[in-house]
N, C-alpha and C. Protein backbone atom coordinates (compact mmCIF):
# COMPACT_ATOMS: atom_id res chain seq x y z
N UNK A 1 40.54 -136.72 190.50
CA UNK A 1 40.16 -137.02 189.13
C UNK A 1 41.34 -137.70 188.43
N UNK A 2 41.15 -139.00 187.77
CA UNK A 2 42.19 -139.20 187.30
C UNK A 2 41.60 -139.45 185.96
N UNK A 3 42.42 -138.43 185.14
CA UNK A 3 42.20 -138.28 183.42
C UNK A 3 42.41 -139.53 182.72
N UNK A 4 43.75 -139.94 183.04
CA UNK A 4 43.52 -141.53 182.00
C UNK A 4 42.62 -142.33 182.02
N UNK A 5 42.74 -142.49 183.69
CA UNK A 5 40.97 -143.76 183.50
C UNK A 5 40.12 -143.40 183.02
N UNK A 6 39.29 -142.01 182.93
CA UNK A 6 38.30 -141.84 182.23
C UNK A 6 38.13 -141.84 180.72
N UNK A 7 39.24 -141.54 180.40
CA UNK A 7 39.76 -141.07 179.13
C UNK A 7 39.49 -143.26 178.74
N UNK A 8 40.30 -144.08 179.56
CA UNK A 8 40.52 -145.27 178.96
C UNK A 8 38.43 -145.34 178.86
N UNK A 9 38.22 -145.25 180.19
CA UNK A 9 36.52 -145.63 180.22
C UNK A 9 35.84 -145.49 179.27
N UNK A 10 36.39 -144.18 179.00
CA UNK A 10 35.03 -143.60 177.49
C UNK A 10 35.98 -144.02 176.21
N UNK A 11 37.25 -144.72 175.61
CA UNK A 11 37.27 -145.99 174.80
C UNK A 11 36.59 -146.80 174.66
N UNK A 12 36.98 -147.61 175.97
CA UNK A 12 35.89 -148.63 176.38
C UNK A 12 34.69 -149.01 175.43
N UNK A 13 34.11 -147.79 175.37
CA UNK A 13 32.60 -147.37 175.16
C UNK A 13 32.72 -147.71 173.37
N UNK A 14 33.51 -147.43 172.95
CA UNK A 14 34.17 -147.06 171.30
C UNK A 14 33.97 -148.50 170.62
N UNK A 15 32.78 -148.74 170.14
CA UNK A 15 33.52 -150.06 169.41
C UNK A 15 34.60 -151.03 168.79
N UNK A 16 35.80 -150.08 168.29
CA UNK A 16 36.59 -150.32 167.75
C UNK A 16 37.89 -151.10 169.07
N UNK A 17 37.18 -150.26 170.49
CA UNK A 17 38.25 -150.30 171.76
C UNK A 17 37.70 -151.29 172.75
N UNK A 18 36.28 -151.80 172.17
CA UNK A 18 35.51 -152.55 173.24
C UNK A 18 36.63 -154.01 173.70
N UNK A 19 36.53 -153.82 174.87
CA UNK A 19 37.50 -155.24 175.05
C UNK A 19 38.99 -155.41 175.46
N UNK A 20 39.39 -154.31 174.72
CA UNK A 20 41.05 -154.25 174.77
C UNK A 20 41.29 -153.00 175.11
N UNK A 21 41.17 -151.87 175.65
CA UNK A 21 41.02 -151.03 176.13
C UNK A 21 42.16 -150.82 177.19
N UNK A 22 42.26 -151.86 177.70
CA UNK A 22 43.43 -152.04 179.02
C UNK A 22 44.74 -152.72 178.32
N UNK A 23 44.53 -152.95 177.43
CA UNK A 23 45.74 -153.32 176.59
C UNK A 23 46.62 -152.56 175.85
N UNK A 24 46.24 -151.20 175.73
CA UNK A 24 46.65 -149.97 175.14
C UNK A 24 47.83 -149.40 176.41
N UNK A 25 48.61 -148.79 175.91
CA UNK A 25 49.63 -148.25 176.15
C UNK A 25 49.68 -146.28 175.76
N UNK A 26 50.04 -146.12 176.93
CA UNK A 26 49.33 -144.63 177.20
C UNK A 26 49.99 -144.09 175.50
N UNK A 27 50.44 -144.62 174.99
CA UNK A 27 51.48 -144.55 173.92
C UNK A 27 50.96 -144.75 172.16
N UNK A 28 50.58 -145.95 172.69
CA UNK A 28 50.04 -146.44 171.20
C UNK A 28 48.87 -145.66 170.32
N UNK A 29 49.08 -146.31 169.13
CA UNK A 29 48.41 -144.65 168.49
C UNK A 29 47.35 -145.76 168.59
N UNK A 30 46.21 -144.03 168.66
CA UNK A 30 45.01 -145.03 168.31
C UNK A 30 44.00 -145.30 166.94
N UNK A 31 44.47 -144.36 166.09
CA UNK A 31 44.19 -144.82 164.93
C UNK A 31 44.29 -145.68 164.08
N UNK A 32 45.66 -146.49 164.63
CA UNK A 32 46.21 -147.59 163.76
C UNK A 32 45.54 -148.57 164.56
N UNK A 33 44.62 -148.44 165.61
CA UNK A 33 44.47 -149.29 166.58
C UNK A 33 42.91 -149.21 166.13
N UNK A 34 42.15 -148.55 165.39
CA UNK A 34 40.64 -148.59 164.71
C UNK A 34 39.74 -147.57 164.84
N UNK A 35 40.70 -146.36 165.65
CA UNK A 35 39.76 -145.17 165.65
C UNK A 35 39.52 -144.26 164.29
N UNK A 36 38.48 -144.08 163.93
CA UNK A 36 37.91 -143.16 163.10
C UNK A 36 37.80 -142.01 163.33
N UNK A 37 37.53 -141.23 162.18
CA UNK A 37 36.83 -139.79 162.17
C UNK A 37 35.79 -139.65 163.02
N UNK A 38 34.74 -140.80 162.42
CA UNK A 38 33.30 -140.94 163.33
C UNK A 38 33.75 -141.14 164.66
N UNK A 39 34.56 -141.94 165.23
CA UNK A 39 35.14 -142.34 166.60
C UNK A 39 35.38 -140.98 166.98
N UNK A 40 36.84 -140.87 166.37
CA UNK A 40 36.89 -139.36 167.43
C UNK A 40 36.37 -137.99 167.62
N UNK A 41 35.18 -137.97 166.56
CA UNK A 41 34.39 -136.55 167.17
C UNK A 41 33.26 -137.32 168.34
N UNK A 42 33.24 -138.95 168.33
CA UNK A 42 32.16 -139.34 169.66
C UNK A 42 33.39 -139.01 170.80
N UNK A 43 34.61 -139.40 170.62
CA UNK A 43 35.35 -139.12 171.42
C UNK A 43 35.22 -137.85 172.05
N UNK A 44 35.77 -136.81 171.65
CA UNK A 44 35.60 -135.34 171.61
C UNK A 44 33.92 -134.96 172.20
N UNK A 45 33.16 -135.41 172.12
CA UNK A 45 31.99 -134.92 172.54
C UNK A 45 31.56 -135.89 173.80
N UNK A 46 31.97 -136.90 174.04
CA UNK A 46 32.18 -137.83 175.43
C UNK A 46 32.81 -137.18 176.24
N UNK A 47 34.13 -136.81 175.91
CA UNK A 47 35.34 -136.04 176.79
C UNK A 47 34.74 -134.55 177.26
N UNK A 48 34.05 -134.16 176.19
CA UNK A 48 33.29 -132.76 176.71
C UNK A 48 32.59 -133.13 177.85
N UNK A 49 31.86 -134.12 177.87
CA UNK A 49 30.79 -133.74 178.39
C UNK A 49 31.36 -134.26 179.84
N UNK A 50 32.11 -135.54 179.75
CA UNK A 50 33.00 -135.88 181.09
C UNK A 50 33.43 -135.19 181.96
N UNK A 51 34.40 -134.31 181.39
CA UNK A 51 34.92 -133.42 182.05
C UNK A 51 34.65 -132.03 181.71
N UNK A 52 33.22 -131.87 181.40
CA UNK A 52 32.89 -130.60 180.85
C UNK A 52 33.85 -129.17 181.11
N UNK A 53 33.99 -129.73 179.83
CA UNK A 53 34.71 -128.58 178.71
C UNK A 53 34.66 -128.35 177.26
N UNK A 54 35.00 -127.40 176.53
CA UNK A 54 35.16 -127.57 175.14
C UNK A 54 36.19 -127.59 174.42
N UNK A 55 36.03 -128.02 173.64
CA UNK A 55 37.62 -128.11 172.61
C UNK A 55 37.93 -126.90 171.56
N UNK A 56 38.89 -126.00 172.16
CA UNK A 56 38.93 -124.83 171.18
C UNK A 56 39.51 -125.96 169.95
N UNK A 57 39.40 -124.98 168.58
CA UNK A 57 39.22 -125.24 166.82
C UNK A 57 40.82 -125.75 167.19
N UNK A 58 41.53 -125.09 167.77
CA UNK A 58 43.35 -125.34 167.90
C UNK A 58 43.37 -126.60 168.45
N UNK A 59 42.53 -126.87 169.41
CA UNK A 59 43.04 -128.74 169.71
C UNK A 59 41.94 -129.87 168.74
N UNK A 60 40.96 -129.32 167.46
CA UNK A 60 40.49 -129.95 167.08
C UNK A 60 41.35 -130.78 165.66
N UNK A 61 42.27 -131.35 166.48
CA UNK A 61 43.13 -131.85 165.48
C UNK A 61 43.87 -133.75 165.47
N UNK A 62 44.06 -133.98 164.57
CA UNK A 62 43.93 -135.48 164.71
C UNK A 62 45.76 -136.03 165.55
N UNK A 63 46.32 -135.53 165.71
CA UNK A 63 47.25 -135.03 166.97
C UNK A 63 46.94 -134.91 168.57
N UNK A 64 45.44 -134.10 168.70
CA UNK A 64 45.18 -133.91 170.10
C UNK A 64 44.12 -135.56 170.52
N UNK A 65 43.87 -136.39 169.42
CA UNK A 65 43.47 -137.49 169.75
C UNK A 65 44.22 -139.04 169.28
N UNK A 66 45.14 -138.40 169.30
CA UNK A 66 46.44 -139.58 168.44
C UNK A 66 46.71 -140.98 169.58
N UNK A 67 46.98 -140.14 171.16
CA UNK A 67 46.91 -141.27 171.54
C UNK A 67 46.27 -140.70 173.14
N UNK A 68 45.96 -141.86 173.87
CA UNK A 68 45.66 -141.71 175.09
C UNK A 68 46.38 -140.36 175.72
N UNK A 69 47.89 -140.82 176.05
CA UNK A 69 48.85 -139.36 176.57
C UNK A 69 48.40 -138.19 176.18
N UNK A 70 48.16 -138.27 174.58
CA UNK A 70 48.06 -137.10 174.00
C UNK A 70 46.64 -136.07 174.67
N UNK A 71 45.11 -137.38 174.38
CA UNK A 71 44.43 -136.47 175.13
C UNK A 71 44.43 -136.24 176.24
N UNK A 72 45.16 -136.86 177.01
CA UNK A 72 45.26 -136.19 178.45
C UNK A 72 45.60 -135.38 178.72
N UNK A 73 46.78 -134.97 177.63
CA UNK A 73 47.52 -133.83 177.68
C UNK A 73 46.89 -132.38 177.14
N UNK A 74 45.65 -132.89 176.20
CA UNK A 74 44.62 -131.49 175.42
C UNK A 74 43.97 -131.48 176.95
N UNK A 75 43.09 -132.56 177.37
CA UNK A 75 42.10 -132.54 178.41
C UNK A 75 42.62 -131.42 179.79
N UNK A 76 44.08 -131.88 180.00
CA UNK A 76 44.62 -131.29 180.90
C UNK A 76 44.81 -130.07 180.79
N UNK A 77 45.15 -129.59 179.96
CA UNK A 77 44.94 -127.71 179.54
C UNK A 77 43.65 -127.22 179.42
N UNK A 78 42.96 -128.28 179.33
CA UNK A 78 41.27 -127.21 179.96
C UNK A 78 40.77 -127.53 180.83
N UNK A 79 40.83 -128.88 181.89
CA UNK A 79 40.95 -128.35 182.98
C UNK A 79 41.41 -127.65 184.10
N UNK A 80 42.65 -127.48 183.77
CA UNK A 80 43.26 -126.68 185.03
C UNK A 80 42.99 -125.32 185.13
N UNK A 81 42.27 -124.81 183.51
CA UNK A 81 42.21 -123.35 183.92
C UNK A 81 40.90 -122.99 184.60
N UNK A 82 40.41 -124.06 184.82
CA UNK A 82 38.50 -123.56 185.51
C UNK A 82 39.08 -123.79 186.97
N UNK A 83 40.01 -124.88 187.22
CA UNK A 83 40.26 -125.12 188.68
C UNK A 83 40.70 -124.22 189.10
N UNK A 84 41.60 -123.03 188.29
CA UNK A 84 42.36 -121.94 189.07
C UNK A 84 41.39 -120.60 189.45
C-alpha cells in the first residue's frame, strides 16, 4: 500500500487539485493551494473510505489535512493499528 499515491489519487479527484496534483510537493500546504472546508471533509470521508478507517475528533483538525505528509502521517496512525 502506498499512502501517498492514494492520498495524491483522491486530490486528483478535488477540483481545486484536478490537473496539478503531481505538481505538489509532499510539503506544500494545501490550503493555500485551493483546498476548502467543503474539500477537506470530501477529503476525510474519501480517505475513510480508501483506507477504511475513521478519523478520531483529535485528528479532525485543519493541521491533520495541511499537507499531503501531514495526512499520511494521520492516515498512518490508523492504519497500523488494525495491521497489528
Amino acid at each position: 500500500m502506498n499512502i501517498a499515491q492514494d492520498i495524491r489519487e483522491i486530490l486528483g479527484s478535488n477540483e481545486a487539485f484536478a490537473g496539478k496534483v503531481d505538481q505538489l510537493s509532499d510539503d506544500d500546504s494545501l490550503f493555500d493551494m485551493g483546498l476548502d472546508s467543503f474539500g477537506s471533509v470530501q477529503l476525510m470521508l474519501a480517505l475513510e473510505e480508501r483506507f477504511n478507517v475513521e478519523f478520531p475528533d483529535e485528528l479532525l483538525n485543519r493541521k491533520s489535512f495541511a499537507s499531503i505528509r501531514a495526512i499520511r502521517d494521520a492516515v498512518s496512525t490508523l492504519v497500523r493499528p488494525e495491521a497489528a
